[in-house]
Protein backbone atom coordinates (compact mmCIF):
# COMPACT_ATOMS: atom_id res chain seq x y z
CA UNK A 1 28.38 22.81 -16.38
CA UNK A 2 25.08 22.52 -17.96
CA UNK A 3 22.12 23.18 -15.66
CA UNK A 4 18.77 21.64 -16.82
CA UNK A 5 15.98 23.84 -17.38
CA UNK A 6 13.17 22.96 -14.63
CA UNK A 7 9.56 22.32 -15.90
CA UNK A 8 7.20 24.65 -15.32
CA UNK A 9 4.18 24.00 -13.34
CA UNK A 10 0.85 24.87 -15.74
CA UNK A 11 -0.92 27.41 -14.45
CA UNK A 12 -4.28 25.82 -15.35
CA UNK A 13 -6.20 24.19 -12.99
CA UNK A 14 -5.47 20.27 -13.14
CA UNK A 15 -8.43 18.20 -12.94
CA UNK A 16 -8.71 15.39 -10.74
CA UNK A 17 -9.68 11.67 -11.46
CA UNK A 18 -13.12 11.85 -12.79
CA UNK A 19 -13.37 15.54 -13.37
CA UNK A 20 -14.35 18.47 -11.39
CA UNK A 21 -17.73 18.80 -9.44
CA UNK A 22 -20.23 21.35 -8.92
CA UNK A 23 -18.58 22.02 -5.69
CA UNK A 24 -15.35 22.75 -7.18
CA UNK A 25 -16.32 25.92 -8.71
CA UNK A 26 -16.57 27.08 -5.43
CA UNK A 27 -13.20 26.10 -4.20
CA UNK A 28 -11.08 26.41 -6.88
CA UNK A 29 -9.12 29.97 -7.01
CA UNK A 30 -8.72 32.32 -9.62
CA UNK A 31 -11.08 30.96 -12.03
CA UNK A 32 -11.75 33.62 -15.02
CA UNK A 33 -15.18 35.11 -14.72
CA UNK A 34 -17.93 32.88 -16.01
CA UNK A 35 -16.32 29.72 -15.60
CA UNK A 36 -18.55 26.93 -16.51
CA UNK A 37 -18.78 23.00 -15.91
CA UNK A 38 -19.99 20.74 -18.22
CA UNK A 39 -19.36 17.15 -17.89
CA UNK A 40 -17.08 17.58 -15.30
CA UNK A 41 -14.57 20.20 -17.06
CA UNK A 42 -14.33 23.58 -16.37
CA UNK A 43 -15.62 25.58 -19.38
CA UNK A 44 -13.98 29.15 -20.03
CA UNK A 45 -15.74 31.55 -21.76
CA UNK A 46 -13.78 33.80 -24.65
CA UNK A 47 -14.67 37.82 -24.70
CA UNK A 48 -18.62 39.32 -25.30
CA UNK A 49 -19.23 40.87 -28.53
CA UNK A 50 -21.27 43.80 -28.64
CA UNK A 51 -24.53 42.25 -29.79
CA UNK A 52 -24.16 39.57 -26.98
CA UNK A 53 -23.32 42.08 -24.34
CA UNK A 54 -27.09 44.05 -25.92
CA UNK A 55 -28.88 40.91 -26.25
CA UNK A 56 -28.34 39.85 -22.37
CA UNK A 57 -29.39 43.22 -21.43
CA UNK A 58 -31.98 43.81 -22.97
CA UNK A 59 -33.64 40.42 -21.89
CA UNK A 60 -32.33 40.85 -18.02
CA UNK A 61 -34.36 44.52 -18.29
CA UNK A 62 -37.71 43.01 -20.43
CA UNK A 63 -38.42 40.30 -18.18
CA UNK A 64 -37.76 42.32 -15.28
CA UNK A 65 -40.80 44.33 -16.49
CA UNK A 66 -43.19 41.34 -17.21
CA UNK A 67 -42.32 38.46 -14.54
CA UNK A 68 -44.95 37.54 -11.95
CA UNK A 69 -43.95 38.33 -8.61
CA UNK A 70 -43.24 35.14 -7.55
CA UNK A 71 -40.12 34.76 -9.94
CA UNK A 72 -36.94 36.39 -10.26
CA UNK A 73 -34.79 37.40 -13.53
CA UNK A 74 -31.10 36.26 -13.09
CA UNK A 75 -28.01 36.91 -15.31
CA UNK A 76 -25.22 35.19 -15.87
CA UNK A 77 -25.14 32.73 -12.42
CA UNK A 78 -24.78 29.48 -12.03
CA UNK A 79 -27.39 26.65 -11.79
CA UNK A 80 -27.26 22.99 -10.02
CA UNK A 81 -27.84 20.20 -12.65
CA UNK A 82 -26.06 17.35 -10.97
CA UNK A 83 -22.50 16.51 -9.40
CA UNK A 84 -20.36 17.09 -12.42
CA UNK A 85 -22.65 19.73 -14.57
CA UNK A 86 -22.89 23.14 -13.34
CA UNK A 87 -23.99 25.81 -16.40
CA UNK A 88 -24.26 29.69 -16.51
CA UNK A 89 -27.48 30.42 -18.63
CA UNK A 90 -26.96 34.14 -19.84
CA UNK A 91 -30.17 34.76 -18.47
CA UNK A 92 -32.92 32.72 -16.67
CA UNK A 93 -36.33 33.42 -14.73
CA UNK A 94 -36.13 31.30 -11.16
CA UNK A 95 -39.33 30.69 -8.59
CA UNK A 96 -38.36 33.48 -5.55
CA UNK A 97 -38.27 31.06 -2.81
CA UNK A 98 -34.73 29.66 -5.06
CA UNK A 99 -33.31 33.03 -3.42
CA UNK A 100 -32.65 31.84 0.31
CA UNK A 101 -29.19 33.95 0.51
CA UNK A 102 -27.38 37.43 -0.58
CA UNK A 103 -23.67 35.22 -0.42
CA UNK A 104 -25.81 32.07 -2.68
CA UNK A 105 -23.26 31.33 -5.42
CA UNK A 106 -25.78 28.73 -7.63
CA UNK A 107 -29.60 28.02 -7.78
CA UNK A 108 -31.15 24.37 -7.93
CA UNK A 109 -31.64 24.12 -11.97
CA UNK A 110 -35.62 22.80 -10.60
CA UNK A 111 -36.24 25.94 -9.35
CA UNK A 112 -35.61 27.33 -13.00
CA UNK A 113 -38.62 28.17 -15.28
CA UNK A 114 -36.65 29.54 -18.22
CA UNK A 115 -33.24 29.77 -19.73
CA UNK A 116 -32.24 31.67 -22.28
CA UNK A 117 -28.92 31.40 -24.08
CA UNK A 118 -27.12 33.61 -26.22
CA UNK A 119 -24.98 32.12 -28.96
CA UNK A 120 -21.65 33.41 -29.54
CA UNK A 121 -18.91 32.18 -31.60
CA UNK A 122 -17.45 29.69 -29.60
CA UNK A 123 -20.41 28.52 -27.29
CA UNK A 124 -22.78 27.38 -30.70
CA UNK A 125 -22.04 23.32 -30.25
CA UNK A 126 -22.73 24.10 -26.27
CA UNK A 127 -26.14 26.39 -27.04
CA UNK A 128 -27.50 24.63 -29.57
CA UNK A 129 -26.79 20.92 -29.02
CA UNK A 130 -24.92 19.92 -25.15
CA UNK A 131 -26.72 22.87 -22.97
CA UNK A 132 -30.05 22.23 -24.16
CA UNK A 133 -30.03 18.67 -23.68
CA UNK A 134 -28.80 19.22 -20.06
CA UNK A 135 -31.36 21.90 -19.65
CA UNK A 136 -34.47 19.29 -20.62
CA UNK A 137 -33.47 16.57 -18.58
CA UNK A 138 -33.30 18.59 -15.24
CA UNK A 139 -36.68 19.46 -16.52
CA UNK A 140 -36.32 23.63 -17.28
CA UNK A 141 -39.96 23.72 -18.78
CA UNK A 142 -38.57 26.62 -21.45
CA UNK A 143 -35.66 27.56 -23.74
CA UNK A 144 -34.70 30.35 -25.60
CA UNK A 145 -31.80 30.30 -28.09
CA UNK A 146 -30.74 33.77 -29.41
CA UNK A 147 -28.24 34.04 -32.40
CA UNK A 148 -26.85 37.12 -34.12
CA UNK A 149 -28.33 36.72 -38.24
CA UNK A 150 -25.85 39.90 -39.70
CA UNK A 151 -26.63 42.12 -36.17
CA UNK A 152 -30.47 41.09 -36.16
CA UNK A 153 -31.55 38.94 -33.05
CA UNK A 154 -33.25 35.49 -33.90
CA UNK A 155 -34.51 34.17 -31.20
CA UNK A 156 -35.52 29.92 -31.18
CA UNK A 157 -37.90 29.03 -28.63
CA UNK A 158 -38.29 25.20 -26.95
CA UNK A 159 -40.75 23.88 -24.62
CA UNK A 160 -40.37 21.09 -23.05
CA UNK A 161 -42.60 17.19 -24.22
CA UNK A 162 -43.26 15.75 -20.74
CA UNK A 163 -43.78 12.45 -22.85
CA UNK A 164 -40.55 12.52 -23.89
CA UNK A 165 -38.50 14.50 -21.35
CA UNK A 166 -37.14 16.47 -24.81
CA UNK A 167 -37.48 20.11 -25.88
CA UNK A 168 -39.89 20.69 -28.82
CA UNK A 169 -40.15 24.07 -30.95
CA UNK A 170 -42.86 26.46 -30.45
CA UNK A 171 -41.71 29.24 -32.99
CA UNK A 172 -38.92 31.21 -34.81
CA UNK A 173 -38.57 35.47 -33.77
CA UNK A 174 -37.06 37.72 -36.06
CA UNK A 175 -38.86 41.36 -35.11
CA UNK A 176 -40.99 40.48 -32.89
CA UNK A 177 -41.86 37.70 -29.85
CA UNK A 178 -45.03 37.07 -28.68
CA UNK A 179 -45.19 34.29 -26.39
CA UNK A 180 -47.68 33.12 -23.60
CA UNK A 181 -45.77 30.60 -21.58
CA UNK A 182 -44.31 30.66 -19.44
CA UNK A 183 -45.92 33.96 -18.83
CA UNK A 184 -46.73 36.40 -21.29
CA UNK A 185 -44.25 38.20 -23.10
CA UNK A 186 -44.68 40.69 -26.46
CA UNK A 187 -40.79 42.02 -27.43
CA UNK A 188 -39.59 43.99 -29.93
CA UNK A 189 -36.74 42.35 -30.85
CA UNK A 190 -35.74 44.97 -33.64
CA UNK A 191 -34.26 46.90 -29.86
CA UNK A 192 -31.00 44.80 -29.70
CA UNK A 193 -28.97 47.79 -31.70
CA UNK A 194 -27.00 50.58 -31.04
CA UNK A 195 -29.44 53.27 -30.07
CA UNK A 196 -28.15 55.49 -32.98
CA UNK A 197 -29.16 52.76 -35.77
CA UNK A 198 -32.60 52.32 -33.58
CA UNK A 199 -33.08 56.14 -34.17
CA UNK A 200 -32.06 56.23 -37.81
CA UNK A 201 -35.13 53.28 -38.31
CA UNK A 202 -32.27 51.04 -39.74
């Protein structure tokens, strides 16, 4: 007698009618680390490269060194947009009275001053086109895209048009970024490298 073979049940979370919420993240178990949600799905990040492992570093520890004291450098955590949108900037700079808990899992995205994002292969439509957009209309005042041009960081800097509710460029960083807003800032951006190329003067 021939036995049927029994579907399996996926192992993927199923989402429910209308999507997942902000609050889900927060419920749902075993989630991969850096799970996202945009638009109400549940975004799942693929494996850092080297350079984006350097480049989040390396702007966690510089604006560690130059924020007022009144804001906070953050990596990799999630911030509130709205019910069905909940992002994880690679790094961001948040106002300090944001941090109310040590067990806080997210941060209201209008407490955020700045959010950087650091393109990778398979986050480029997300960091240059759906984050940013998402980013400007809960008002984030600043942007900063970083790519990888052949192991050489770019980065792409936005401010936001309160006319228009829309991010605007300010400028275009190959060696070095020198910015004012939204506090001052002077990087050498020729420092996201191995240490042994930075020594050779490569």
């Amino acid at each position: 007698m021939s036995v049927e073979p029994q579907a399996s049940k996926p192992s993927w979370p199923v989402p429910p009618v209308g999507g997942w919420t902000a609050d889900d993240l927060d419920r749902l178990p075993n989630l991969p680390p850096h799970t996202e949600l945009i638009d109400g799905s549940l975004v799942f990040v693929s494996p850092q490269t080297v350079f984006h492992m350097r480049a989040v570093s390396f702007f966690e520890w510089q604006l560690q060194s130059v924020v007022p004291e009144d804001l906070e450098v953050c990596r990799e955590f999630t911030i509130d947009i709205d019910r069905q949108n909940r992002p994880e900037p690679d790094v961001f700079v948040v106002r300090g009275e944001a941090v109310e808990e040590s067990d806080q899992t997210r941060f209201p995205a209008e407490s955020v001053m700045l959010a950087i994002e650091v393109v990778s292969t398979d986050s480029v439509t997300r960091d240059r086109e759906t984050k940013p957009l998402k980013y400007a209309r809960a008002k984030i005042p600043h942007y900063w895209r970083v790519e990888d041009n052949e192991g050489q960081a770019v980065v792409y800097v936005f401010e936001l048009e309160p006319t228009t509710g829309t991010y605007t460029s300010t400028g275009i960083f190959h060696d070095r970024m020198k910015v004012s807003v939204p506090f001052p800032v002077d990087l050498d951006l020729t420092q996201i490298k191995p240490r042994r190329n930075r020594a050779a003067g490569e």
